[in-house]
Protein backbone atom coordinates (compact mmCIF):
# COMPACT_ATOMS: atom_id res chain seq x y z
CA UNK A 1 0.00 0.00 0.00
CA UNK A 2 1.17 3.32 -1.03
CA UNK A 3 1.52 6.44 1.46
CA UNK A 4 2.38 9.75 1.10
CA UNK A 5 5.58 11.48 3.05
CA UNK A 6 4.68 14.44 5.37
CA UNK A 7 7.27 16.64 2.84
CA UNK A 8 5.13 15.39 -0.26
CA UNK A 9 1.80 16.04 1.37
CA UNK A 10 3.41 19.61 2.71
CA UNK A 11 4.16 20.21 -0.70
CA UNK A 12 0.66 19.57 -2.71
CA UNK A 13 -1.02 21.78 0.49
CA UNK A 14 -1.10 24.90 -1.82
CA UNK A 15 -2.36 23.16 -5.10
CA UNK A 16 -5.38 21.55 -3.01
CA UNK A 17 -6.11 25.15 -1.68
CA UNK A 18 -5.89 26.40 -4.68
CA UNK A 19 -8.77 24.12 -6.56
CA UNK A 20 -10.84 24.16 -3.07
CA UNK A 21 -10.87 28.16 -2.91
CA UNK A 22 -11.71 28.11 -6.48
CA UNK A 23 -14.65 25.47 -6.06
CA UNK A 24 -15.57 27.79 -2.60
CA UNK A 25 -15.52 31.10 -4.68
CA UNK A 26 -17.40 29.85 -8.10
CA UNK A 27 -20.08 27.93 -6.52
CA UNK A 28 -20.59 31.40 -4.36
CA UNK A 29 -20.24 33.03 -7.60
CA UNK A 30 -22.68 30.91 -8.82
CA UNK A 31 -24.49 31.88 -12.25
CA UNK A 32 -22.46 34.89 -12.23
CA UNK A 33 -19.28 33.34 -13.25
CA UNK A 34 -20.53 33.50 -16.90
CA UNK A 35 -21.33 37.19 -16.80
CA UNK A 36 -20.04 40.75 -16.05
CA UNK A 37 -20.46 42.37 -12.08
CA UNK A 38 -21.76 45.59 -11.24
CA UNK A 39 -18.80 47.63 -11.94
CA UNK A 40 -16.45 45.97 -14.37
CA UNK A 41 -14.85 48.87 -15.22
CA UNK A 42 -11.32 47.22 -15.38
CA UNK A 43 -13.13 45.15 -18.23
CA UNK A 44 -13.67 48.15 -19.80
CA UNK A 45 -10.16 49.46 -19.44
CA UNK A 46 -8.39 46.70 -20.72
CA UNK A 47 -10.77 47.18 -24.04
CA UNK A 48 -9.51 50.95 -24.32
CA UNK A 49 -6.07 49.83 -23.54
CA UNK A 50 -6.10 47.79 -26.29
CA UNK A 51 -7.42 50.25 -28.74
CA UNK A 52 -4.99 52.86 -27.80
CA UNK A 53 -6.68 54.64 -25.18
CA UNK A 54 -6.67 55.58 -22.07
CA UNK A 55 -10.37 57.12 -21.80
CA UNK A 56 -12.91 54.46 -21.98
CA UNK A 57 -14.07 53.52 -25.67
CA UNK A 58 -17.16 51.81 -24.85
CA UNK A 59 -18.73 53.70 -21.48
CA UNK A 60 -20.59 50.89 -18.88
CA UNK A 61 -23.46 51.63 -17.51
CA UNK A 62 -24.15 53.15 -15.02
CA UNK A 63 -21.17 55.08 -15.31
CA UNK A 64 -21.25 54.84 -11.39
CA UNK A 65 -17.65 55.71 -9.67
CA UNK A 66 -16.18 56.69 -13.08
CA UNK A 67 -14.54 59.88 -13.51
CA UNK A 68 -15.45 62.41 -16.01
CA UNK A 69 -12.52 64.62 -17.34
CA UNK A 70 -12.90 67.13 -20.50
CA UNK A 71 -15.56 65.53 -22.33
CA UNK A 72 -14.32 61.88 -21.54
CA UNK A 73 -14.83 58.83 -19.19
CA UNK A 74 -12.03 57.41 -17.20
CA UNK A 75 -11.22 54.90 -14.65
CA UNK A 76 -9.65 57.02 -11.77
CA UNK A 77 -8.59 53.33 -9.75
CA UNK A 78 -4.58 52.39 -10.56
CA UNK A 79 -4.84 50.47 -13.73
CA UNK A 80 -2.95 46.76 -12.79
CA UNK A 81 -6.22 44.36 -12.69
CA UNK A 82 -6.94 46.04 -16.23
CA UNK A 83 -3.72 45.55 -17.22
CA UNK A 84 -3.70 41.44 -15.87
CA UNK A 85 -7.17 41.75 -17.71
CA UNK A 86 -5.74 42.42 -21.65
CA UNK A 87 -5.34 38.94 -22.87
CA UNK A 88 -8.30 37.73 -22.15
CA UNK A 89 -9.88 41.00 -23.28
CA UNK A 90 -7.43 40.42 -26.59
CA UNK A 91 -9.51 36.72 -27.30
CA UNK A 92 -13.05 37.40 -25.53
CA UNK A 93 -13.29 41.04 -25.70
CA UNK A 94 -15.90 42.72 -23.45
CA UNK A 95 -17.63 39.11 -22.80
CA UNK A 96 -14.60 38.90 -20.33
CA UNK A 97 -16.30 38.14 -17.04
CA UNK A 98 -14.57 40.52 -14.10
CA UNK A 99 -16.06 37.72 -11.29
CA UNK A 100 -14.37 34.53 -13.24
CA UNK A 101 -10.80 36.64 -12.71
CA UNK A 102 -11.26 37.63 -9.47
CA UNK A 103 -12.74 34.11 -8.51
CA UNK A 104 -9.62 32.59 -9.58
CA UNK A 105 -7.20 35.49 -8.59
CA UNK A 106 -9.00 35.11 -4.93
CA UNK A 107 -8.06 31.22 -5.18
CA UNK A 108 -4.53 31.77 -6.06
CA UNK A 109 -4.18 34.24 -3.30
CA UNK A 110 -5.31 31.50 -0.48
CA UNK A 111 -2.73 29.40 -2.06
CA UNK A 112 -0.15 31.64 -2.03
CA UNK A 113 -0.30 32.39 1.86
CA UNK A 114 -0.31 28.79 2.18
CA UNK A 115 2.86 28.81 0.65
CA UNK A 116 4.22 31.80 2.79
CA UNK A 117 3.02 29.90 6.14
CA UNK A 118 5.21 26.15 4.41
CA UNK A 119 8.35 28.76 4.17
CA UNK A 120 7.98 29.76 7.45
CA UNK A 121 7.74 26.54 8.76
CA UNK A 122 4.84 27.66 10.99
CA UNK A 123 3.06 24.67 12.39
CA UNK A 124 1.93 21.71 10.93
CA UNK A 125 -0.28 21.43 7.47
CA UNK A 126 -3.14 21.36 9.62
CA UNK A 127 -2.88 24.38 11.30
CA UNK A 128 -1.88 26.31 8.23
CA UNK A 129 -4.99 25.20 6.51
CA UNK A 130 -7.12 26.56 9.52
CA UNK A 131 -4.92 30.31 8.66
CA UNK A 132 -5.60 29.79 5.40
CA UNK A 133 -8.90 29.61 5.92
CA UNK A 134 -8.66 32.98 8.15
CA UNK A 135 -7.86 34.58 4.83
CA UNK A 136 -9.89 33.13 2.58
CA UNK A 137 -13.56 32.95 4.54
CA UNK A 138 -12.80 34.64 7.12
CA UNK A 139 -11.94 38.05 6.00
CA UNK A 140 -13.60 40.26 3.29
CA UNK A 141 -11.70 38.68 0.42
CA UNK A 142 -14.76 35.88 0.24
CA UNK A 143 -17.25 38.36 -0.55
CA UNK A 144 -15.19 40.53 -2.93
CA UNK A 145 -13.61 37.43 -5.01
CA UNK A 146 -17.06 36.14 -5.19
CA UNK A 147 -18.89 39.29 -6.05
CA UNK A 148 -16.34 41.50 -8.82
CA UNK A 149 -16.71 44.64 -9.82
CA UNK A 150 -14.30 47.82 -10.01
CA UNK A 151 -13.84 47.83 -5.64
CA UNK A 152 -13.31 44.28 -5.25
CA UNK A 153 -11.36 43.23 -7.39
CA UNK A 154 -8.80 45.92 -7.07
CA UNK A 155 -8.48 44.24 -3.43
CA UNK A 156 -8.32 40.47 -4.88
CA UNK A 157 -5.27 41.71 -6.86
CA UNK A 158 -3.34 43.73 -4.47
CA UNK A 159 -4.13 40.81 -1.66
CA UNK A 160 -2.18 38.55 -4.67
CA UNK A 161 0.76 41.19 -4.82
CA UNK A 162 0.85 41.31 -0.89
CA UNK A 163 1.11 37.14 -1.02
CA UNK A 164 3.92 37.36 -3.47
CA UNK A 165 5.54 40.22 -1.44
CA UNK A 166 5.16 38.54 1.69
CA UNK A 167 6.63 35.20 -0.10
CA UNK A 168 9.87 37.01 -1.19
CA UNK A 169 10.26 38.55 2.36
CA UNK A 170 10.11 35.64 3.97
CA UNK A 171 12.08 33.61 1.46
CA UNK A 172 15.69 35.59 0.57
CA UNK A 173 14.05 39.12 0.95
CA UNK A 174 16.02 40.47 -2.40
CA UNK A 175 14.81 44.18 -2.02
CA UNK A 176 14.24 44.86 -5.53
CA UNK A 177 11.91 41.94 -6.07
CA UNK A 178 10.13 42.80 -3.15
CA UNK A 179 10.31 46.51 -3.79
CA UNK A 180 8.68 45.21 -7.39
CA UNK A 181 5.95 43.36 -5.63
CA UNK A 182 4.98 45.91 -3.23
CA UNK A 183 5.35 48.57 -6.39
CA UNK A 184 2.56 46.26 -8.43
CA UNK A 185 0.32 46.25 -5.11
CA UNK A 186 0.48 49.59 -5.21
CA UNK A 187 -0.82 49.66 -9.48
CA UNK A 188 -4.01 47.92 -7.70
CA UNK A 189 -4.30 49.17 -4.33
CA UNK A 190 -2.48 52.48 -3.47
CA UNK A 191 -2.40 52.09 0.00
CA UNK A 192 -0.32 48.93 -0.06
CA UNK A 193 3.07 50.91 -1.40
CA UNK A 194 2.81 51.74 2.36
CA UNK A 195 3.35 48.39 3.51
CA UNK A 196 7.44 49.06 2.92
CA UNK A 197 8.65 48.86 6.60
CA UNK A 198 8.24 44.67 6.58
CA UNK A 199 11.12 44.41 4.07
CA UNK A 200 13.39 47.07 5.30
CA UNK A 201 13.11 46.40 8.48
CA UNK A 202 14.38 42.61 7.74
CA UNK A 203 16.85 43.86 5.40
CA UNK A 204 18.46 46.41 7.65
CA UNK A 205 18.26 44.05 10.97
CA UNK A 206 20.84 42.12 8.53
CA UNK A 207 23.74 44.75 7.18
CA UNK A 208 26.39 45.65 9.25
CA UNK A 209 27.76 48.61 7.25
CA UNK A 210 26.14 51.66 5.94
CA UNK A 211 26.82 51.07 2.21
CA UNK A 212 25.15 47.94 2.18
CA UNK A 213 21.93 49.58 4.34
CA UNK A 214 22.42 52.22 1.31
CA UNK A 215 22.49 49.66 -1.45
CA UNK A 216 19.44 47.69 0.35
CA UNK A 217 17.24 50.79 -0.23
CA UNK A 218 18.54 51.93 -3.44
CA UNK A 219 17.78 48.43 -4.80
CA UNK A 220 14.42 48.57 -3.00
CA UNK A 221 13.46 51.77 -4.70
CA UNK A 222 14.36 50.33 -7.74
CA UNK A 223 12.22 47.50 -7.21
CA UNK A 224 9.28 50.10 -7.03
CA UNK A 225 10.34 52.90 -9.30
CA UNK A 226 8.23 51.34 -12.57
CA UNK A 227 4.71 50.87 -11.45
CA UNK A 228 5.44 54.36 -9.36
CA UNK A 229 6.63 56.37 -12.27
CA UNK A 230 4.22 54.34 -14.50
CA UNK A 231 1.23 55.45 -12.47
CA UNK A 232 3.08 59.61 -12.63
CA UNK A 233 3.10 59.16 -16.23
CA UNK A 234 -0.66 57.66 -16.60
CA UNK A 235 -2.23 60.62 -14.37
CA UNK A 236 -0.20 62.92 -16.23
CA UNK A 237 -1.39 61.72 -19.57
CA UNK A 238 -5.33 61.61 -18.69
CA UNK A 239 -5.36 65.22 -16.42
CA UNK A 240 -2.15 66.83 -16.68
CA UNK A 241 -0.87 65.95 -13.57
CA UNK A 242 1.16 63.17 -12.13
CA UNK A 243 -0.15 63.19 -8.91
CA UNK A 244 -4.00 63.70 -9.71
CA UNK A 245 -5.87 60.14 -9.67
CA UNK A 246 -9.25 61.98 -10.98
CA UNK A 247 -11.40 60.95 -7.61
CA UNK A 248 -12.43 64.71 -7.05
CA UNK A 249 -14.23 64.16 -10.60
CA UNK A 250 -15.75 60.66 -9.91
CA UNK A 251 -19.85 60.06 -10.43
CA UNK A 252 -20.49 59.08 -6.84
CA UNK A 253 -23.12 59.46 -4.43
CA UNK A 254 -24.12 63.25 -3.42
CA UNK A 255 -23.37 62.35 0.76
CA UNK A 256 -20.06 61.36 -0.25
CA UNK A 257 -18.77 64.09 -2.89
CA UNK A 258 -20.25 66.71 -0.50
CA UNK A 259 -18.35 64.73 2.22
CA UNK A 260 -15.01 65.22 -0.08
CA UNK A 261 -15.71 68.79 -0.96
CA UNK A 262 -16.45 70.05 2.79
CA UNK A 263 -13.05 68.26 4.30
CA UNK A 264 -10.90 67.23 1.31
CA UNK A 265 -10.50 63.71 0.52
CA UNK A 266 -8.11 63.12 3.72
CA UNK A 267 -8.55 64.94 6.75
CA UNK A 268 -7.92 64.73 10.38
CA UNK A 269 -12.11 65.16 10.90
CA UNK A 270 -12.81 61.13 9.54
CA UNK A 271 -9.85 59.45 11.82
CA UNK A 272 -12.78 58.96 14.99
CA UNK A 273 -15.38 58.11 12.26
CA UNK A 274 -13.13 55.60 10.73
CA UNK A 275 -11.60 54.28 13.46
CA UNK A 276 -14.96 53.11 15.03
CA UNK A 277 -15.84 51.70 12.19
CA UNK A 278 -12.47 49.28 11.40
CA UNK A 279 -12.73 48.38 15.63
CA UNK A 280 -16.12 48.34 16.77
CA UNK A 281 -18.70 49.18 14.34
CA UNK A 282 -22.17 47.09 15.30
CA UNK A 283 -24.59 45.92 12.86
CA UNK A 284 -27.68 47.77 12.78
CA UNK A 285 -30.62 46.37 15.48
CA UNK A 286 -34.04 47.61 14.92
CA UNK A 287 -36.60 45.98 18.44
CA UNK A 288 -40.33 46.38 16.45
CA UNK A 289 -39.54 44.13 14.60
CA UNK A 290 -36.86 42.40 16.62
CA UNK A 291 -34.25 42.67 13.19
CA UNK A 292 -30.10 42.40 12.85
CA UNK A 293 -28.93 43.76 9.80
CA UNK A 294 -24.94 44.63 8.69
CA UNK A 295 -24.24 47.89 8.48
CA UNK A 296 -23.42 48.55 5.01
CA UNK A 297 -21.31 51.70 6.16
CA UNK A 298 -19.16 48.50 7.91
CA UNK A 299 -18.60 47.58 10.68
CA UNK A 300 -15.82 46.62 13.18
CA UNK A 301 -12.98 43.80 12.84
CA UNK A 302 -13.24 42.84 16.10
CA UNK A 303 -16.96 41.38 15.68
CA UNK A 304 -16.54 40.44 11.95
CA UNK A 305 -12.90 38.81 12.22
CA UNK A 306 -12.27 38.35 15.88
CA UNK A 307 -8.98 35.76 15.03
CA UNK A 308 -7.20 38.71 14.31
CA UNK A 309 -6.99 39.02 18.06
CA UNK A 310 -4.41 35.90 17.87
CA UNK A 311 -2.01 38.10 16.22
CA UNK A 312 -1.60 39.58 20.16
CA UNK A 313 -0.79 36.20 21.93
CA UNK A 314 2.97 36.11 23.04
CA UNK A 315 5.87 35.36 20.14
CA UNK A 316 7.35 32.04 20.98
CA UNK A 317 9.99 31.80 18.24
CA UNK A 318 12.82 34.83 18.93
CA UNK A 319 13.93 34.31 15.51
CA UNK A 320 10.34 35.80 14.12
CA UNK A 321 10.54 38.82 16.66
CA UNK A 322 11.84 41.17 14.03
CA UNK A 323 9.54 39.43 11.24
CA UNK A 324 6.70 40.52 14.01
CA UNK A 325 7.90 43.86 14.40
CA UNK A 326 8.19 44.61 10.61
CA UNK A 327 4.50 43.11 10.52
CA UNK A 328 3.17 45.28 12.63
CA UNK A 329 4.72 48.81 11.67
CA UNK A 330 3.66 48.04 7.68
CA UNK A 331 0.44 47.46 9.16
CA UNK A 332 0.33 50.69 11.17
CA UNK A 333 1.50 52.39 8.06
CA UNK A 334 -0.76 51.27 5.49
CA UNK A 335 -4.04 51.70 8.05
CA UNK A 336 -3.32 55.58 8.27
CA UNK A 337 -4.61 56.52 4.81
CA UNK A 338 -7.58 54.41 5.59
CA UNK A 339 -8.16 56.24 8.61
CA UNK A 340 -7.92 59.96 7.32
CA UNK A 341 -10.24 58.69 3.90
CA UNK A 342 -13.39 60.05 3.59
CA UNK A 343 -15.17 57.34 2.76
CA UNK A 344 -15.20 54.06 4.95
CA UNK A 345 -15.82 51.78 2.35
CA UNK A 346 -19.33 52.37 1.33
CA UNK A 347 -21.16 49.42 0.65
CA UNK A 348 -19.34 46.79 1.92
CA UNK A 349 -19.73 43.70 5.02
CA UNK A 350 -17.09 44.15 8.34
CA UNK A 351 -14.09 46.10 6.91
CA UNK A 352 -12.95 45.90 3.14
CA UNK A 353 -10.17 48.54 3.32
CA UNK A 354 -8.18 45.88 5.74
CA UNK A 355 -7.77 43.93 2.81
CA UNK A 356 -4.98 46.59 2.46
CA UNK A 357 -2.76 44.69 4.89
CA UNK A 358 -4.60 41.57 6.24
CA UNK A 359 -2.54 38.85 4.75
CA UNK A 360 0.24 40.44 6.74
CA UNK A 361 -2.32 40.83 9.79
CA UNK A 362 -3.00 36.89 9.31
CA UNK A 363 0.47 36.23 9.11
CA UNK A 364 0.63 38.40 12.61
CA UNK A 365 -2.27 35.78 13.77
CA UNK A 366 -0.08 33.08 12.84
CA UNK A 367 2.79 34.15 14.68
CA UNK A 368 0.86 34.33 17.85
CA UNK A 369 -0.20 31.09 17.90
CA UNK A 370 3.70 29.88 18.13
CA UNK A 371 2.32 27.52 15.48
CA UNK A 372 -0.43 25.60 17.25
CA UNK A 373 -4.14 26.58 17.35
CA UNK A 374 -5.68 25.53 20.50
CA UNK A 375 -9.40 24.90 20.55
CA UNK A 376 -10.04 28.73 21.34
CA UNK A 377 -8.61 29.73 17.97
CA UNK A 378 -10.28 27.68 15.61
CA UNK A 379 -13.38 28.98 17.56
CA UNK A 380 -12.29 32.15 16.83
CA UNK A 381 -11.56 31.18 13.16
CA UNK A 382 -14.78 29.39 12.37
CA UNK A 383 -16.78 32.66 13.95
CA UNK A 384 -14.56 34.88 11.43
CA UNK A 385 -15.52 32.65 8.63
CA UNK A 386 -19.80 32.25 9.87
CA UNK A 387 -19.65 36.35 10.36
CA UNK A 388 -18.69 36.54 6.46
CA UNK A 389 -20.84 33.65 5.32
CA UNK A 390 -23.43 36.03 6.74
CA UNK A 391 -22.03 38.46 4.66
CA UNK A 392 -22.07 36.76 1.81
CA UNK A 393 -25.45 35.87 1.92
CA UNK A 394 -26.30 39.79 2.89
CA UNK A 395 -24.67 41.34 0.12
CA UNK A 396 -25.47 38.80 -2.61
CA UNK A 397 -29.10 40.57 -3.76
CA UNK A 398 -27.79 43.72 -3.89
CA UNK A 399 -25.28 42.96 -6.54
CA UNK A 400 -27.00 40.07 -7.98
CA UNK A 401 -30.82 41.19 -7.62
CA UNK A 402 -31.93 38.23 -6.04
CA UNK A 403 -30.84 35.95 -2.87
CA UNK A 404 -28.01 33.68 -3.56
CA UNK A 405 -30.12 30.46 -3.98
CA UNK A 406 -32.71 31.44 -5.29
CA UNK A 407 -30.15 30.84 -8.56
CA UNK A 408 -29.82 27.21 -7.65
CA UNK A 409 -33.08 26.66 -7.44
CA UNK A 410 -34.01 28.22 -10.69
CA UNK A 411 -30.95 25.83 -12.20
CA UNK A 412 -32.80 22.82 -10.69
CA UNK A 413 -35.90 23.95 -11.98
CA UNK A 414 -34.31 24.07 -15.54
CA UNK A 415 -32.45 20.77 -14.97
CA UNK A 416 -35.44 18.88 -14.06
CA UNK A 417 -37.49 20.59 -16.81
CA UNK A 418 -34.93 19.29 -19.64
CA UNK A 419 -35.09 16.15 -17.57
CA UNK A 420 -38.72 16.32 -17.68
CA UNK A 421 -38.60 17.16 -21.98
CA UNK A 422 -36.43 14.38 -22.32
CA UNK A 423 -38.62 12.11 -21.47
């Protein structure tokens, strides 16, 4: 009788998360896999892209959270899911489906941690499977790899450059790969650029002379200097300007524009607004009739993904103590834009902006454990993942027009009516 070695089974982990993600995500996906979501802007893009342009050739409608700029529509979000977008734009053309990519993007990031937890040697497979599954239902990224559209998947991508970031720090850390990685998150996600500190702080904890710390951060900026002066040059082609992302001249909501025009689009006035909200935020209770409801203005971290609070059990391992402290100061970092934003996320279930840094916050999670998850914690884990099945099953009508099964039922009704023909 054949077995399997523990290295060998170690080793397939990632592949078996991959295809179980990517059965999780499409059957949540559901009918939708075949069609486009309620924003798919970046489908959009990649079409102009490919005709030369960098306004949008074909316009979708509604032209909600697009940007209009003398006489032309543009996508104000960095361009990098557009740009992973173009080949199968190239051979499908607008029949692209935005929720098929980020389904499978969504899959490939779940494996991808995975593989950062194996190179860490952090517990056994088991217990990396139960992080894994932190990330992948337990966290906003079910929801937005399930659902599309312009938001969401800008997060499913820069959650897959944050993987591959966090893979080369913990691998050989070569700063100018991981300056590139961090520089395509970045392309997707600006806030992520911010999450710098976790390499540097690694690299520099290494060097023992000041022309090496030098070269370390010249290479780094290397690493990053494309999609940054890429992203210069595409503002400054579309408005004149290489700093100006076109937000102030996006179709949104009145509340929110008149939001952005009374305080800017950062200010000082959102930090208590959006600090409640990524902590504590409750859902909404109404008590005639007795009714709990998410609040679709979000709501905390603490009630939606309460493993998080792992990442604060003691470090066992000294060797990860300066892994942990590079964690946590990119996390700081890339939460303060967040915090001074003057939106909070809009529609959205728990806290989609953390998406920004939560692999590294999981990764923080896993560190506190010392590698073992006692009872408590995959308590903790399985609550993360209910509170967003919740979510899932919340948000699905509104960006799908009807509850999530009611799709499977209409697929049995056409199954058994075929059946029924057939006859």
């Amino acid at each position: 009788m054949m077995t399997t070695s523990p290295g060998r089974l170690d080793r397939s982990v990632p592949v078996r998360l991959f295809f179980v993600f990517l059965a999780i995500y499409g059957f949540t996906a559901g009918v939708s896999l075949g069609r486009h979501s309620l924003a798919p802007h970046f489908v959009y893009l990649a079409e102009s892209f490919l005709h030369g342009h960098l306004d949008l050739v074909h316009v979708p409608e509604p032209p909600y959270d697009l940007t209009r700029f003398d006489g032309q529509w543009y996508v104000s979000f960095p361009p990098l899911p557009a740009i992973l977008m173009l080949p199968l734009v190239a051979v499908r053309g607008l029949a692209v489906s935005d929720i098929a990519f980020s389904v499978v993007l969504g899959a490939l990031n779940v494996s991808l941690f995975g593989m950062v937890l194996a190179r860490l040697g952090l517990g056994d497979w088991k217990f990396r499977i139960w992080l894994c599954v932190l990330l992948g239902l337990g966290t906003p990224l079910w929801y937005c790899a399930a659902l599309g559209s312009v938001w969401y998947t800008a997060h499913v991508v820069a959650v897959t450059c944050l993987c591959l970031y966090l893979l080369e720090v913990v691998r050989r850390n070569r700063p100018i790969w991981a300056g590139l990685w961090l520089g395509l998150g970045f392309l997707a996600r600006v806030p992520v650029l911010l999450a710098f500190p976790l390499s540097l702080v690694l690299g520099l904890y290494k060097v023992r002379h000041r022309r090496d710390a030098a070269r370390l951060l010249v290479l780094f900026g290397l690493g990053m200097a494309p999609a940054l002066l890429g992203q210069a040059a595409y503002n400054w082609a579309r408005f004149g300007n290489p700093l100006e992302f076109g937000y102030r001249w996006m179709s949104s909501p009145g509340s929110l524009l008149e939001r952005q025009m009374t305080w800017g689009q950062f200010s000082l006035h959102f930090v208590p607004e959006n600090a409640f909200t990524l902590l504590v935020r409750p859902p909404l209770v109404s008590l005639a009739p007795l009714r709990i409801a998410p609040d679709p203005w979000g709501m905390g971290l603490l009630l939606t993904c309460p493993a998080l609070l792992l990442g604060l059990g003691r470090l066992r391992a000294e060797d990860h103590r300066v892994l942990r402290l590079g964690l946590w100061l990119a996390v700081a970092l890339v939460l303060v834009p967040s915090l001074l934003y003057f939106n909070t996320g809009s529609y959205q279930f728990g806290y989609r902006f953390a998406l920004d840094w939560l692999p590294l916050g999981v990764l923080l999670a896993a560190l506190g454990t010392g590698g073992r998850l006692h009872p408590w914690g995959v308590a903790l884990v399985v609550l993360s993942a209910l509170m967003h099945l919740w979510g899932v099953w919340w948000m699905f009508p509104n960006f799908d027009g009807q509850p999530w099964h009611l799709q499977y039922v209409q697929l049995l009704r056409d199954l058994l009516r075929v059946v029924d023909l057939a006859r």
